[in-house]
Each structure stands twice: as C-alpha cells, then as structure tokens.
N, C-alpha and C. Protein backbone atom coordinates (compact mmCIF):
# COMPACT_ATOMS: atom_id res chain seq x y z
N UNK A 1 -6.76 -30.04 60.57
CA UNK A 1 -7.67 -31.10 60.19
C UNK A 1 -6.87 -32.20 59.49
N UNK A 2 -7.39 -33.33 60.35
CA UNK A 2 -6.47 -34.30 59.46
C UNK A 2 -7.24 -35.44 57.83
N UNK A 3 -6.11 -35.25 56.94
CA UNK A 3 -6.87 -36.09 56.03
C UNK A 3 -7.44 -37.65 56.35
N UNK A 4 -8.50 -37.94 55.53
CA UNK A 4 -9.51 -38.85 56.20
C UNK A 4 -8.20 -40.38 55.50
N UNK A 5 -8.54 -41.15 55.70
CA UNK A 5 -7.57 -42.46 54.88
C UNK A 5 -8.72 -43.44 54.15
N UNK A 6 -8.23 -43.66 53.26
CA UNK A 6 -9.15 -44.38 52.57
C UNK A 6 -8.98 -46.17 52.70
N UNK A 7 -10.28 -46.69 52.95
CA UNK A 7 -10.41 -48.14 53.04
C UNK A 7 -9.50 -48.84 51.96
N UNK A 8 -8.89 -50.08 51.62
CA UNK A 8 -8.63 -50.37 50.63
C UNK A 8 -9.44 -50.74 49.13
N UNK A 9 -11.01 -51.02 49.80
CA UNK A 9 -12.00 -51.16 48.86
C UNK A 9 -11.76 -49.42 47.97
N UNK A 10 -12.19 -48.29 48.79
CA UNK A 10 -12.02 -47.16 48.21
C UNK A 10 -10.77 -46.63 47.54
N UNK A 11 -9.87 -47.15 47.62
CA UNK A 11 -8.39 -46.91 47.03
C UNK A 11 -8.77 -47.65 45.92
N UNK A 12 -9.05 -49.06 45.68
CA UNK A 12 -9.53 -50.20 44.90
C UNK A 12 -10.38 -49.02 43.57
N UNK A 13 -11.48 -48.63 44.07
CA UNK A 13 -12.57 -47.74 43.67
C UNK A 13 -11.70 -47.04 42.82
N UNK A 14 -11.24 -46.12 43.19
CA UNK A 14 -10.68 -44.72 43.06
C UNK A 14 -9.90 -44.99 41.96
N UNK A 15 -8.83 -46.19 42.49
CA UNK A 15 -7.84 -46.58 41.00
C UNK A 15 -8.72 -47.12 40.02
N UNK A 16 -9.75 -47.51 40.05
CA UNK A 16 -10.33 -48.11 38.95
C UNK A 16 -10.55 -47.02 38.22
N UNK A 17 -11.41 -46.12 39.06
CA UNK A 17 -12.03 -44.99 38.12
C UNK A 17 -11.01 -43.81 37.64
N UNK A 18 -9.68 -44.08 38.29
CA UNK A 18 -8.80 -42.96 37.58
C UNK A 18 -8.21 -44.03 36.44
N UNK A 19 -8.23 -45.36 36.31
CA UNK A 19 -7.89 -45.51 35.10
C UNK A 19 -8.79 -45.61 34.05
N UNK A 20 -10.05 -45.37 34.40
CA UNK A 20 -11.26 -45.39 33.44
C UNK A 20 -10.87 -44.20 32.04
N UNK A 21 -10.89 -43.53 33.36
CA UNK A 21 -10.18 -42.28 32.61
C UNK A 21 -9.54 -41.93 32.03
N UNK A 22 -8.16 -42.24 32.72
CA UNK A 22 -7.08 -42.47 31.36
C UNK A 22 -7.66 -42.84 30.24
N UNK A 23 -7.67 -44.36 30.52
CA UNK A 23 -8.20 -45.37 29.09
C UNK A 23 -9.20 -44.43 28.35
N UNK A 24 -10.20 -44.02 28.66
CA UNK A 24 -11.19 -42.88 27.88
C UNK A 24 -10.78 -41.61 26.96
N UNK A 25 -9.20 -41.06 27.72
CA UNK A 25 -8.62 -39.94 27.23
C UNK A 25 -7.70 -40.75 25.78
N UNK A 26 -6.83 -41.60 26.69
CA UNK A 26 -6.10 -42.36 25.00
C UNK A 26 -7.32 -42.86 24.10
N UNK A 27 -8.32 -43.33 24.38
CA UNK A 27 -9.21 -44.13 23.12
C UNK A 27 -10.21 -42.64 21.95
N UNK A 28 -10.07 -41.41 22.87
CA UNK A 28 -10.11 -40.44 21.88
C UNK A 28 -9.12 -39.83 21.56
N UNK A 29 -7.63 -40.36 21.79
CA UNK A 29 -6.84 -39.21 21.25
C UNK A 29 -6.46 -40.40 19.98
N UNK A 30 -6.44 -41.78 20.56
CA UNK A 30 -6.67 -42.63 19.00
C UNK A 30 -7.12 -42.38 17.78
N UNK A 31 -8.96 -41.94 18.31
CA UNK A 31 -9.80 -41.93 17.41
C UNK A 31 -9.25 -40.56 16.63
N UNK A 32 -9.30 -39.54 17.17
CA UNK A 32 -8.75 -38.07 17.06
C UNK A 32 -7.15 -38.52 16.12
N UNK A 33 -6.53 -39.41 16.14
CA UNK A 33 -5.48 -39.74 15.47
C UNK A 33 -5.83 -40.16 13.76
N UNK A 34 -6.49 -41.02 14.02
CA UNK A 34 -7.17 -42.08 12.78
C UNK A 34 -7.17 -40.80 11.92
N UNK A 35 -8.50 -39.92 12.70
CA UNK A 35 -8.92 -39.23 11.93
C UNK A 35 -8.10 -37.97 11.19
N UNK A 36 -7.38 -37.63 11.85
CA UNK A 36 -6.37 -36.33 11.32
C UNK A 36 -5.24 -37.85 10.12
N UNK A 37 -4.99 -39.04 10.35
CA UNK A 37 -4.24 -39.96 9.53
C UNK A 37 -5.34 -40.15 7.96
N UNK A 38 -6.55 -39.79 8.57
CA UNK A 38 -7.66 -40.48 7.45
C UNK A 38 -7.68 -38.81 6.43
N UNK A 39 -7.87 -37.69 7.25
CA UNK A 39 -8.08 -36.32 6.69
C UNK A 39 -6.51 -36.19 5.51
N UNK A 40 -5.31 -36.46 6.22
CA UNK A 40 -4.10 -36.51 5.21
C UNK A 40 -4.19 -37.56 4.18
N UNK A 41 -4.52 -38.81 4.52
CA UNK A 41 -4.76 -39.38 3.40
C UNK A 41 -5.38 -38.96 2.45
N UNK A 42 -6.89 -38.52 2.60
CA UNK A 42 -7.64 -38.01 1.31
C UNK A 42 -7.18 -36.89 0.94
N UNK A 43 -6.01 -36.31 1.23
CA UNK A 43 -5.80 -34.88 1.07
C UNK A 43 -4.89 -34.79 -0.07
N UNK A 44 -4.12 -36.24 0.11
CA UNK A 44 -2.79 -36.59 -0.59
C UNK A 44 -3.96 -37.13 -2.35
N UNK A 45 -5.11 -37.77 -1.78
CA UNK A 45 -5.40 -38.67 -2.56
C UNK A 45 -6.33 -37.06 -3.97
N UNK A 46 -6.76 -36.31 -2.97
CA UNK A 46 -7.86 -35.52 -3.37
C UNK A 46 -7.13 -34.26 -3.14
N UNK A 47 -6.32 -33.74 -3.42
CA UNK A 47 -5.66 -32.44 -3.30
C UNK A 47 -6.51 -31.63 -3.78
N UNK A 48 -7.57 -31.25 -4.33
CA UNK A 48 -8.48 -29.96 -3.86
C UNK A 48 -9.45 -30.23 -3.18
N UNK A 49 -10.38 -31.01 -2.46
CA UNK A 49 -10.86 -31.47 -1.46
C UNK A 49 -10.63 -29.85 -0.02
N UNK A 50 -11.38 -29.61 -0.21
CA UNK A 50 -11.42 -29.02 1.22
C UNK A 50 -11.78 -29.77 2.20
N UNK A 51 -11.14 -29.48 3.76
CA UNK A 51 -11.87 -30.00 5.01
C UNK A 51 -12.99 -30.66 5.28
N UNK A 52 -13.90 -29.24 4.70
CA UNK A 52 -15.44 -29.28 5.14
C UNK A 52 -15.95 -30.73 4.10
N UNK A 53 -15.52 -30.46 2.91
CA UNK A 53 -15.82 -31.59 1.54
C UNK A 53 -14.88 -32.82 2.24
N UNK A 54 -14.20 -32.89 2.75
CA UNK A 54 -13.32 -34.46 3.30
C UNK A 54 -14.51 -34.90 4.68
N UNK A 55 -14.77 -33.77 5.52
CA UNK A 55 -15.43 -34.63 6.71
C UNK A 55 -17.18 -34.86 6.07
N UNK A 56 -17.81 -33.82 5.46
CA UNK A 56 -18.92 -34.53 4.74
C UNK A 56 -18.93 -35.93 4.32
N UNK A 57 -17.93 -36.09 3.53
CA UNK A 57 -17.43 -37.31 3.28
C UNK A 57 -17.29 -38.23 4.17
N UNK A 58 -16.31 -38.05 4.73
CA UNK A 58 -16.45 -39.00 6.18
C UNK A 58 -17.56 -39.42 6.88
N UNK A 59 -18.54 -38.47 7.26
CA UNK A 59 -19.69 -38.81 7.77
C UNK A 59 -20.84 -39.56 6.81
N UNK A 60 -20.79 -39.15 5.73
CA UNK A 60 -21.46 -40.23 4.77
C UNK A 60 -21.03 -41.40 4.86
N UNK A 61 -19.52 -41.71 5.00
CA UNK A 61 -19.27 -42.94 4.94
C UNK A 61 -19.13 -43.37 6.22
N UNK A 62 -19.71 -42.79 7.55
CA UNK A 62 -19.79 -43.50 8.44
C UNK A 62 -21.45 -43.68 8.70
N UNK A 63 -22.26 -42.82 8.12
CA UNK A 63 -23.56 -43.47 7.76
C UNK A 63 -23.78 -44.61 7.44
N UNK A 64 -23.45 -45.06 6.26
CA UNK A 64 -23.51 -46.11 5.52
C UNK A 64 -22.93 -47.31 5.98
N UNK A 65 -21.79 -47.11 6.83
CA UNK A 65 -20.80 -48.10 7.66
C UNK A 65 -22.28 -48.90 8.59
N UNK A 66 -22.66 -47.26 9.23
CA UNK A 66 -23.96 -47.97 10.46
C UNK A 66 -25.31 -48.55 10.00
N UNK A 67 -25.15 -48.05 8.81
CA UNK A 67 -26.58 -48.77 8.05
C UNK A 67 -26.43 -50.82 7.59
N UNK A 68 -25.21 -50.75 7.39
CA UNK A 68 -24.58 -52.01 6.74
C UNK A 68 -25.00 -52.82 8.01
C-alpha cells in the first residue's frame, strides 16, 4: 500500500498545527519555570514556609491578581 501524499494546503495545515503544539508545550514549560523560580524565591525569602503554605499563597495571590 502506498502512502497517500499530501496537498500543499495539507502540509500547510499539518505544519501549522505541529507548531501549535510545540508553542503550547514551551509556553507551559515557561509557566512551569516561573513557577518552580517563584516557589525558590519564597523559600529563600520564607525558609519555613512549606510547599503546600507557598502554593496556597500563590493562588491567593493569583485570586486577587484576577479580581483587580
């Protein structure tokens, strides 16, 4: 069986949506960055601070970010 060939519109397609992707995977390994950069910061700042007490935190203050 032979493979089918793709139009150039569908190649067009295809690359778009495999770089969607990409771009989607780096913009959470960003965010996923910030956040492990933001967790050491308060860690340095708040040395008994547990995890659970740093991301509570965090999410309060991203409450308030969305309320503003």
């Amino acid at each position: 069986m032979k493979p089918t060939k793709l139009t150039k519109e569908q190649q067009q397609k295809s690359l778009e949506w495999d770089a969607d992707v990409v771009m989607e995977q780096i913009q959470m390994q960003e965010s996923s960055h910030r956040r492990m950069a933001a967790l050491v910061e308060y860690q340095l700042a708040y040395p008994d601070m547990t995890i659970r007490e740093f991301f509570a935190m965090a999410s309060e203050d991203e409450d308030e970010e969305e309320e503003e």
